[in-house]
Protein backbone atom coordinates (compact mmCIF):
# COMPACT_ATOMS: atom_id res chain seq x y z
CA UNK A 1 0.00 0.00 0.00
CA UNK A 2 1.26 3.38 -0.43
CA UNK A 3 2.61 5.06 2.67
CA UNK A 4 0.25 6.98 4.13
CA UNK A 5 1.01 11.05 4.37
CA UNK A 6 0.08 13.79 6.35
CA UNK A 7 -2.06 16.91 4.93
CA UNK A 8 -5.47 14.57 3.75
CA UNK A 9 -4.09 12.18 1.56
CA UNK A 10 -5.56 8.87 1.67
CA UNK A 11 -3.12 5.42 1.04
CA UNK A 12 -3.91 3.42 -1.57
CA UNK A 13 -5.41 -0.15 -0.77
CA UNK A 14 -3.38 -2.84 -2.34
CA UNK A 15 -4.53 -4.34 -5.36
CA UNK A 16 -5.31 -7.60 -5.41
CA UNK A 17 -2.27 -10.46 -6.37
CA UNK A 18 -1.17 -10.16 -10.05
CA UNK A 19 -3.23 -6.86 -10.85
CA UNK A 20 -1.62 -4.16 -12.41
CA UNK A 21 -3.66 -0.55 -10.46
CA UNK A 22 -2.40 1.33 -14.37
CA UNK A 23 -4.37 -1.70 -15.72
CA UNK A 24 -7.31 -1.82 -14.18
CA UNK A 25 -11.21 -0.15 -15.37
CA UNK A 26 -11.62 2.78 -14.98
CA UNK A 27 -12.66 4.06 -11.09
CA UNK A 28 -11.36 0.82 -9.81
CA UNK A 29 -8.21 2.32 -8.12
CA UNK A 30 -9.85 5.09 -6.76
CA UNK A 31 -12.53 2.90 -5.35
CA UNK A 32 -9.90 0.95 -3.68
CA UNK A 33 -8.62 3.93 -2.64
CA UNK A 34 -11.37 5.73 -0.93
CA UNK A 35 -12.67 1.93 0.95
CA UNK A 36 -13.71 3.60 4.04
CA UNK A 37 -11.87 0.64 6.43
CA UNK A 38 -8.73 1.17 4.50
CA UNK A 39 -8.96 4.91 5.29
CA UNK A 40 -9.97 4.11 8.78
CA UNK A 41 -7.25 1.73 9.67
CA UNK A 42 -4.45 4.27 7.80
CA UNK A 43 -6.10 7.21 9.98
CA UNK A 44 -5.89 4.97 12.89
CA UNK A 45 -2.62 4.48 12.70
CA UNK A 46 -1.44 7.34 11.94
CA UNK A 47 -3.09 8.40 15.72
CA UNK A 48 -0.88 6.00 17.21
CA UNK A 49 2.07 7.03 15.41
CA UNK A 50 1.76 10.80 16.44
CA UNK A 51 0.98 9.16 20.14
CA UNK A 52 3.75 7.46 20.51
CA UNK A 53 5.58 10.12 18.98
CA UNK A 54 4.54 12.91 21.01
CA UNK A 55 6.48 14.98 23.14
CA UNK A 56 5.54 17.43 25.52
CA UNK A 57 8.57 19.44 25.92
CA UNK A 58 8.68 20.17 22.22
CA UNK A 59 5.07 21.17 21.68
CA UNK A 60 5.28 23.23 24.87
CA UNK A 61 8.11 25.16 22.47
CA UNK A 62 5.60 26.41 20.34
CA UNK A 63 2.95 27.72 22.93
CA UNK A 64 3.97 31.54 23.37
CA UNK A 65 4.05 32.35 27.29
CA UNK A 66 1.53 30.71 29.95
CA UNK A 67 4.37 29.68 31.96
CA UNK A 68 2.16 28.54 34.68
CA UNK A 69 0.38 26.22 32.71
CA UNK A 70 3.13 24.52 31.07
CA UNK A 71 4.36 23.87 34.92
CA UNK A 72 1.02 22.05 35.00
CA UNK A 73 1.07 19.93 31.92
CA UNK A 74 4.56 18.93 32.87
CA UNK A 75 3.23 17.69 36.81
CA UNK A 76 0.43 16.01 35.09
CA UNK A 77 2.16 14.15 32.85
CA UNK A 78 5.38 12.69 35.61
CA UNK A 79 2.26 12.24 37.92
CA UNK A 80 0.74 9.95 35.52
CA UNK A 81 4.21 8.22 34.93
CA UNK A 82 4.73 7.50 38.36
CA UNK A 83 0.53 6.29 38.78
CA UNK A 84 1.52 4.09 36.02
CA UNK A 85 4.61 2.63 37.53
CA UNK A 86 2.52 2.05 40.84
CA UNK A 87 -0.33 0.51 38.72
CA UNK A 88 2.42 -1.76 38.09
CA UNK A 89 2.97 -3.04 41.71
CA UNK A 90 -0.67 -3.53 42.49
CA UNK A 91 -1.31 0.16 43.68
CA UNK A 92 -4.52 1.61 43.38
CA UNK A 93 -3.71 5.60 42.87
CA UNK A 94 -5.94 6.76 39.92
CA UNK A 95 -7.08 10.00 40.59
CA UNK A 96 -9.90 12.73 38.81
CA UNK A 97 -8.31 14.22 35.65
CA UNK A 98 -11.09 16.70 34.84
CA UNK A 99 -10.24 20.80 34.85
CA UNK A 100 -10.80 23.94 35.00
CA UNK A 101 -9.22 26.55 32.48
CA UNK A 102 -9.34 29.71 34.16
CA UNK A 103 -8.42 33.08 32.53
CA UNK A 104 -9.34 35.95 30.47
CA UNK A 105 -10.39 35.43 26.20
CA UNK A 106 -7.87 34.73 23.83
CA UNK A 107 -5.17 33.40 26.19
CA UNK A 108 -4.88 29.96 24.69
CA UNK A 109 -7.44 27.62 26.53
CA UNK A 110 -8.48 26.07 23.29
CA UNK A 111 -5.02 25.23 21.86
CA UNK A 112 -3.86 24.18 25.38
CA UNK A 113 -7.18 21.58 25.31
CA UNK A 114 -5.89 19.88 22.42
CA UNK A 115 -2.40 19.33 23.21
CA UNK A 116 -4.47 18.16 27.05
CA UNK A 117 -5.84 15.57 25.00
CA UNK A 118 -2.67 14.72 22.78
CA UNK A 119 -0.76 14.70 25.71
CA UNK A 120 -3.57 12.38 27.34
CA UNK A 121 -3.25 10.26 24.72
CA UNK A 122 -0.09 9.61 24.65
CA UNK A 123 0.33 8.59 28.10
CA UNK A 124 -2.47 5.97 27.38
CA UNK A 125 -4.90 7.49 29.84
CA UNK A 126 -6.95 8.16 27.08
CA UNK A 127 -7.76 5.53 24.32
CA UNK A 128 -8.46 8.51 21.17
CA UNK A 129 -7.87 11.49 22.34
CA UNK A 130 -10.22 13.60 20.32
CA UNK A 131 -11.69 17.38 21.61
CA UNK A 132 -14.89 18.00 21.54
CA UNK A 133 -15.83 21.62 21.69
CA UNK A 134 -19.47 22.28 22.93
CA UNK A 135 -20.97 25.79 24.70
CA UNK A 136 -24.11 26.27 26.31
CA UNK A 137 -26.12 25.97 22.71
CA UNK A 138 -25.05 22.62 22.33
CA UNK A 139 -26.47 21.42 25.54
CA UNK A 140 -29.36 23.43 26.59
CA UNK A 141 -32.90 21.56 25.30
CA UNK A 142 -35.74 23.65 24.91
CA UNK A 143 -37.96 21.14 26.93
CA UNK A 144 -38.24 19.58 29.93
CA UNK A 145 -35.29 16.28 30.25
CA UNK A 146 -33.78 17.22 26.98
CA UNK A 147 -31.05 18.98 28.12
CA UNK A 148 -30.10 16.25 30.32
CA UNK A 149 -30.08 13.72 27.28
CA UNK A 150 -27.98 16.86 25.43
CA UNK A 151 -25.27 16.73 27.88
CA UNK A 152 -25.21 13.14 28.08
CA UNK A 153 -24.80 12.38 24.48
CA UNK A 154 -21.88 15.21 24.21
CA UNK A 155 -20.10 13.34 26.84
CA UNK A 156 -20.58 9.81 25.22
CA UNK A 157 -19.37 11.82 21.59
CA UNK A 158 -16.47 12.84 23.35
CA UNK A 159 -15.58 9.33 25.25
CA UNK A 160 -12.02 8.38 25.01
CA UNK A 161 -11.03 12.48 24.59
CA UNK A 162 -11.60 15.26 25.94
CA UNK A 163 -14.91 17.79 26.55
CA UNK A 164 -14.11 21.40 26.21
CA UNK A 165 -16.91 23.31 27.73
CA UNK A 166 -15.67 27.16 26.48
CA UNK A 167 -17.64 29.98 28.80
CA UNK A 168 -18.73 27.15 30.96
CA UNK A 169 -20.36 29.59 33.19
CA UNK A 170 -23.08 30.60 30.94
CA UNK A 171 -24.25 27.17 31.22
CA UNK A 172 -26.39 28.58 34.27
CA UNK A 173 -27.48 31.80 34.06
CA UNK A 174 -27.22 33.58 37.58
CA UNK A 175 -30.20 35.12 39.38
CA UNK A 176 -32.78 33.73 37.73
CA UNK A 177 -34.59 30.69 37.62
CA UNK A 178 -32.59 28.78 34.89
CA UNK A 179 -33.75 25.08 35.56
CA UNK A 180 -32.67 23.97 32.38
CA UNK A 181 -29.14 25.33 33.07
CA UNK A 182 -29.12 24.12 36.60
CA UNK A 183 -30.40 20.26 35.15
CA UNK A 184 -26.92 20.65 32.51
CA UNK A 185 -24.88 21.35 35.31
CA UNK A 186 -26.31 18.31 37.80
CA UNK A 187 -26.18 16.29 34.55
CA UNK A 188 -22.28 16.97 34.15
CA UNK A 189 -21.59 16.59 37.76
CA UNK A 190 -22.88 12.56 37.37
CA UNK A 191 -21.57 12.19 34.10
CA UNK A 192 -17.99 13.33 34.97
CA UNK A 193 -18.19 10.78 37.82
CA UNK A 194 -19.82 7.53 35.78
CA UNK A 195 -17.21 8.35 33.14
CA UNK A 196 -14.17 9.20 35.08
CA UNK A 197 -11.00 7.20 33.47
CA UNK A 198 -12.48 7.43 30.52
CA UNK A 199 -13.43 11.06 28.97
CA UNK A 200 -11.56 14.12 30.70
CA UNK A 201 -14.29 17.38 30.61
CA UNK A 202 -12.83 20.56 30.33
CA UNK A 203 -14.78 23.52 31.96
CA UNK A 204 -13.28 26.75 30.89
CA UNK A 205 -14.05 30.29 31.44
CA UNK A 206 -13.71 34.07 32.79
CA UNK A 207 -12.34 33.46 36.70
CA UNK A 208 -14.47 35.68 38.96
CA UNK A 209 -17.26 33.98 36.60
CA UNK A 210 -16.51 30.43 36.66
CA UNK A 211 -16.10 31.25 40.62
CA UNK A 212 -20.09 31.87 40.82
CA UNK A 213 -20.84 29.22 38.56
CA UNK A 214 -18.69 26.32 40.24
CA UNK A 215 -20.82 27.16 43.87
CA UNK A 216 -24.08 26.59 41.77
CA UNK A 217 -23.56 22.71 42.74
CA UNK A 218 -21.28 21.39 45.58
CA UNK A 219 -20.14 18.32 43.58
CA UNK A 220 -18.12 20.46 41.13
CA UNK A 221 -14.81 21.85 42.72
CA UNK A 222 -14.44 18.42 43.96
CA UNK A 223 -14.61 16.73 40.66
CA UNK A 224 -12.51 19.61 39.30
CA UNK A 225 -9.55 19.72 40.97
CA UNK A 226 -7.13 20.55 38.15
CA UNK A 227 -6.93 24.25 38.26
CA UNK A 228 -5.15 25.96 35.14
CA UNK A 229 -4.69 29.97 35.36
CA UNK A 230 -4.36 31.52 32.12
CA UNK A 231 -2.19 34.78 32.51
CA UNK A 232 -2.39 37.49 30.30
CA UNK A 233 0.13 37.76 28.15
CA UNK A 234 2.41 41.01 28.14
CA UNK A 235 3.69 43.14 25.53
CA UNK A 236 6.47 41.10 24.60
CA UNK A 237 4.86 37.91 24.38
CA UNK A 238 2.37 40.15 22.17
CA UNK A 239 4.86 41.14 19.59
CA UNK A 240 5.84 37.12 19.50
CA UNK A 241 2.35 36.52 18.32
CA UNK A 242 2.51 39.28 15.78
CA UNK A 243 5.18 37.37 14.25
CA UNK A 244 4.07 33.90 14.62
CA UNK A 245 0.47 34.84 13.14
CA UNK A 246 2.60 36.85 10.36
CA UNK A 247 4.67 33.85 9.48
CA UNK A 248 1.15 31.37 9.75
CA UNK A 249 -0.35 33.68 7.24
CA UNK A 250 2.61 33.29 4.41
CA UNK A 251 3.72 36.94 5.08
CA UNK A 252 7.38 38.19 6.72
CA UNK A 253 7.75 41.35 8.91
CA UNK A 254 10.13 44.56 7.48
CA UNK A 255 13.84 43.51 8.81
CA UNK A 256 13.30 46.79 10.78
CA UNK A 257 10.33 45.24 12.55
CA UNK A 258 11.70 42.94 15.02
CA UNK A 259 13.10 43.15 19.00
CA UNK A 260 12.35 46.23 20.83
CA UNK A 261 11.34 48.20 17.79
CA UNK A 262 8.31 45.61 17.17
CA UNK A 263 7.16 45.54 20.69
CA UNK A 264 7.10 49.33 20.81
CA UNK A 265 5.21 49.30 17.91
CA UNK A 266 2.79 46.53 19.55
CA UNK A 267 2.87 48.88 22.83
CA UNK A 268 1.78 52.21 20.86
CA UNK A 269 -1.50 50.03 19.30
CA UNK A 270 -2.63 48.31 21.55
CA UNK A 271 -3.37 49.57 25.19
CA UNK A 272 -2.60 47.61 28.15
CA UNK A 273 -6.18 47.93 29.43
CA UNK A 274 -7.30 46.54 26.50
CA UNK A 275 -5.47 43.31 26.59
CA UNK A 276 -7.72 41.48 29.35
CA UNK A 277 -10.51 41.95 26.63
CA UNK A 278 -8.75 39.84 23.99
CA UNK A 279 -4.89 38.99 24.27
CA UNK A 280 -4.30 36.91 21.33
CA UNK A 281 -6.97 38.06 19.23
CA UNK A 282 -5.70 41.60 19.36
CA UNK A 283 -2.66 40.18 18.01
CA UNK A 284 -4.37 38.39 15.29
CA UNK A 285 -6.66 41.54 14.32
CA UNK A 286 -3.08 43.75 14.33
CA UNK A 287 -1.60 41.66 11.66
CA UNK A 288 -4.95 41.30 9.48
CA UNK A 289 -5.57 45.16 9.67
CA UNK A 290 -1.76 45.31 8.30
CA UNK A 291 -2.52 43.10 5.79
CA UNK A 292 -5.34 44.39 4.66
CA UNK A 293 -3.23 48.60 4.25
CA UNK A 294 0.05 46.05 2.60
CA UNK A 295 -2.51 45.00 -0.16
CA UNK A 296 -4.00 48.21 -0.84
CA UNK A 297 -0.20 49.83 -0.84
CA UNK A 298 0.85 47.46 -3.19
CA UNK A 299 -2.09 47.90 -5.30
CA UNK A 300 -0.98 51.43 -5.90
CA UNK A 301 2.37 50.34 -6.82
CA UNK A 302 1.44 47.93 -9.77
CA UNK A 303 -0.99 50.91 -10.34
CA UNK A 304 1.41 53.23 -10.79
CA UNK A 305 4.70 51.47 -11.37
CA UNK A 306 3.40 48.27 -13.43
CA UNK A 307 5.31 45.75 -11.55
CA UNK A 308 6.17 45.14 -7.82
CA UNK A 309 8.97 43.09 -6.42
CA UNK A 310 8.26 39.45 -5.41
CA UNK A 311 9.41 39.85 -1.83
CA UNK A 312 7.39 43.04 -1.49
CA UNK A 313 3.96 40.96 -1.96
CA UNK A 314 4.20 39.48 1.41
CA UNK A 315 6.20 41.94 3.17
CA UNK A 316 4.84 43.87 6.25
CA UNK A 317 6.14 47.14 7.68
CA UNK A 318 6.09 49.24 9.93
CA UNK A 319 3.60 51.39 7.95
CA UNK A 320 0.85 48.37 7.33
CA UNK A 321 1.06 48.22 11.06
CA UNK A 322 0.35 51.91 11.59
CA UNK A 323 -3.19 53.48 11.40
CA UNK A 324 -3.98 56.49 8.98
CA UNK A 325 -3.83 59.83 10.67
């Protein structure tokens, strides 16, 4: 069979003995090729390839600040190493993996949830490792008992992975008489306990928020006790993002644009009192503004000029960065 490869392509099944795929009618090889338990075994083990592959301190690399959390993934994980190692002699020490991701928007929760359930994964505490991302519109019903059933199925969807509950405290709306939100929450309480060991639930959200929302049912700081605080990122883990969303997006920054001249530039756009309200995201939207003044200002220079250097297409600088007066 063809190796399989990363990036969607599907392997080719092998033909059968003596039969030549250049040979055969027409649709036959690709028929062979899209057999859905061929694709399923290739994606399968590609899973376990990337499990057994995985490492934490390189992945961690690549996650810009949130120093405090990284000191958490890394106790998690030689926890679980030395559970396993007692698992080993007999001893019972299995204890509640389900958290809480605690911090202000755009600070990473999401991307740190899937490298939680990599990571998970990989240590075989979990058996496929998938995220499943649900908010309150995914499990409130609109009558009576169907939320109940709407929690419970995401749960059993995201068996053997992880639950990522983003804004979890909108799932009960405070100071009023939310039953339905109140039967989600008592719903998730006995689910995370009947499927403890295998799905991990993820409750994330705003912290003086999520503090209200965890008293509206005693069972839940118990059955949470894996507490993640998401900092805020300054203005120098800022600029980073400016140039790792720069470099995801195909484009470069100005040679002029990097070190203390790009984090100035970060500091004069964006205020610190406005970085609680997005962090990342401001990033994000500082690059795609530039963008957006780079393509017009190159427009004018085909415009006027008829041609424009290659390197200039996907160059930012300082002025794409820089509001009109």
């Amino acid at each position: 069979a063809a190796a399989n490869q990363r990036g969607g392509s599907v392997p080719a099944r092998r033909a059968p003995a003596g039969v030549n795929r250049d040979n055969m009618p027409v649709g036959a090889a690709d028929r062979i090729s899209r057999d859905p338990d061929s694709v399923a075994r290739a994606e399968e083990a590609e899973a376990e390839e990337e499990a057994a592959n995985f490492d934490l301190e390189a992945e961690l690399e690549k996650v810009i600040g949130l120093e405090a959390v990284k000191e958490m993934l890394r106790s998690i994980q030689n926890s679980l190493a030395v559970q396993k190692r007692r698992a080993n002699l007999g001893v019972k020490d299995q204890r509640t993996m389900h958290m809480l991701f605690l911090g202000n928007p755009g600070t990473g929760k999401t991307t740190v949830a899937r490298l939680v359930a990599r990571m998970l994964k990989s240590l075989g505490v979990l058996k496929t490792g998938q995220l499943i991302e649900v908010t309150r519109k995914d499990l409130i019903g609109g009558h009576h008992g169907e939320t109940a059933q709407l929690t419970s199925d995401a749960v059993k969807r995201a068996v053997g992975g992880v639950l990522f509950i983003d804004e979890a405290y909108a799932l009960r709306h405070e100071g009023s008489s939310d039953s339905a939100g109140q039967e989600c929450v008592n719903t998730l309480v006995k689910e995370s306990e009947d499927h403890a060991g295998e799905v991990v639930i993820i409750l994330a959200g705003y912290s003086k928020e999520m503090a209200t929302f965890l008293s509206s049912n005693s069972g839940l700081t118990s059955r949470f006790p894996n507490v993640f605080a998401f900092a805020d990122y300054t203005m120098a883990e800022m600029a980073k993002i400016v140039v790792e969303v720069t470099h995801s997006k195909g484009f470069s920054l100005a040679d002029s644009l990097s070190g203390d001249r790009l984090e100035s530039l970060v500091s004069r756009l964006i205020k610190p009192i406005d970085i609680p309200k997005g962090n990342g995201r401001l990033a994000r939207n500082l690059v795609e503004r530039a963008i957006s003044r780079q393509t017009d200002r190159i427009f004018e220079v085909i415009k006027t000029a008829g041609t424009v250097a290659q390197g200039a297409l996907t160059m930012l600088t300082e002025e794409d960065f820089e509001a009109p007066a």
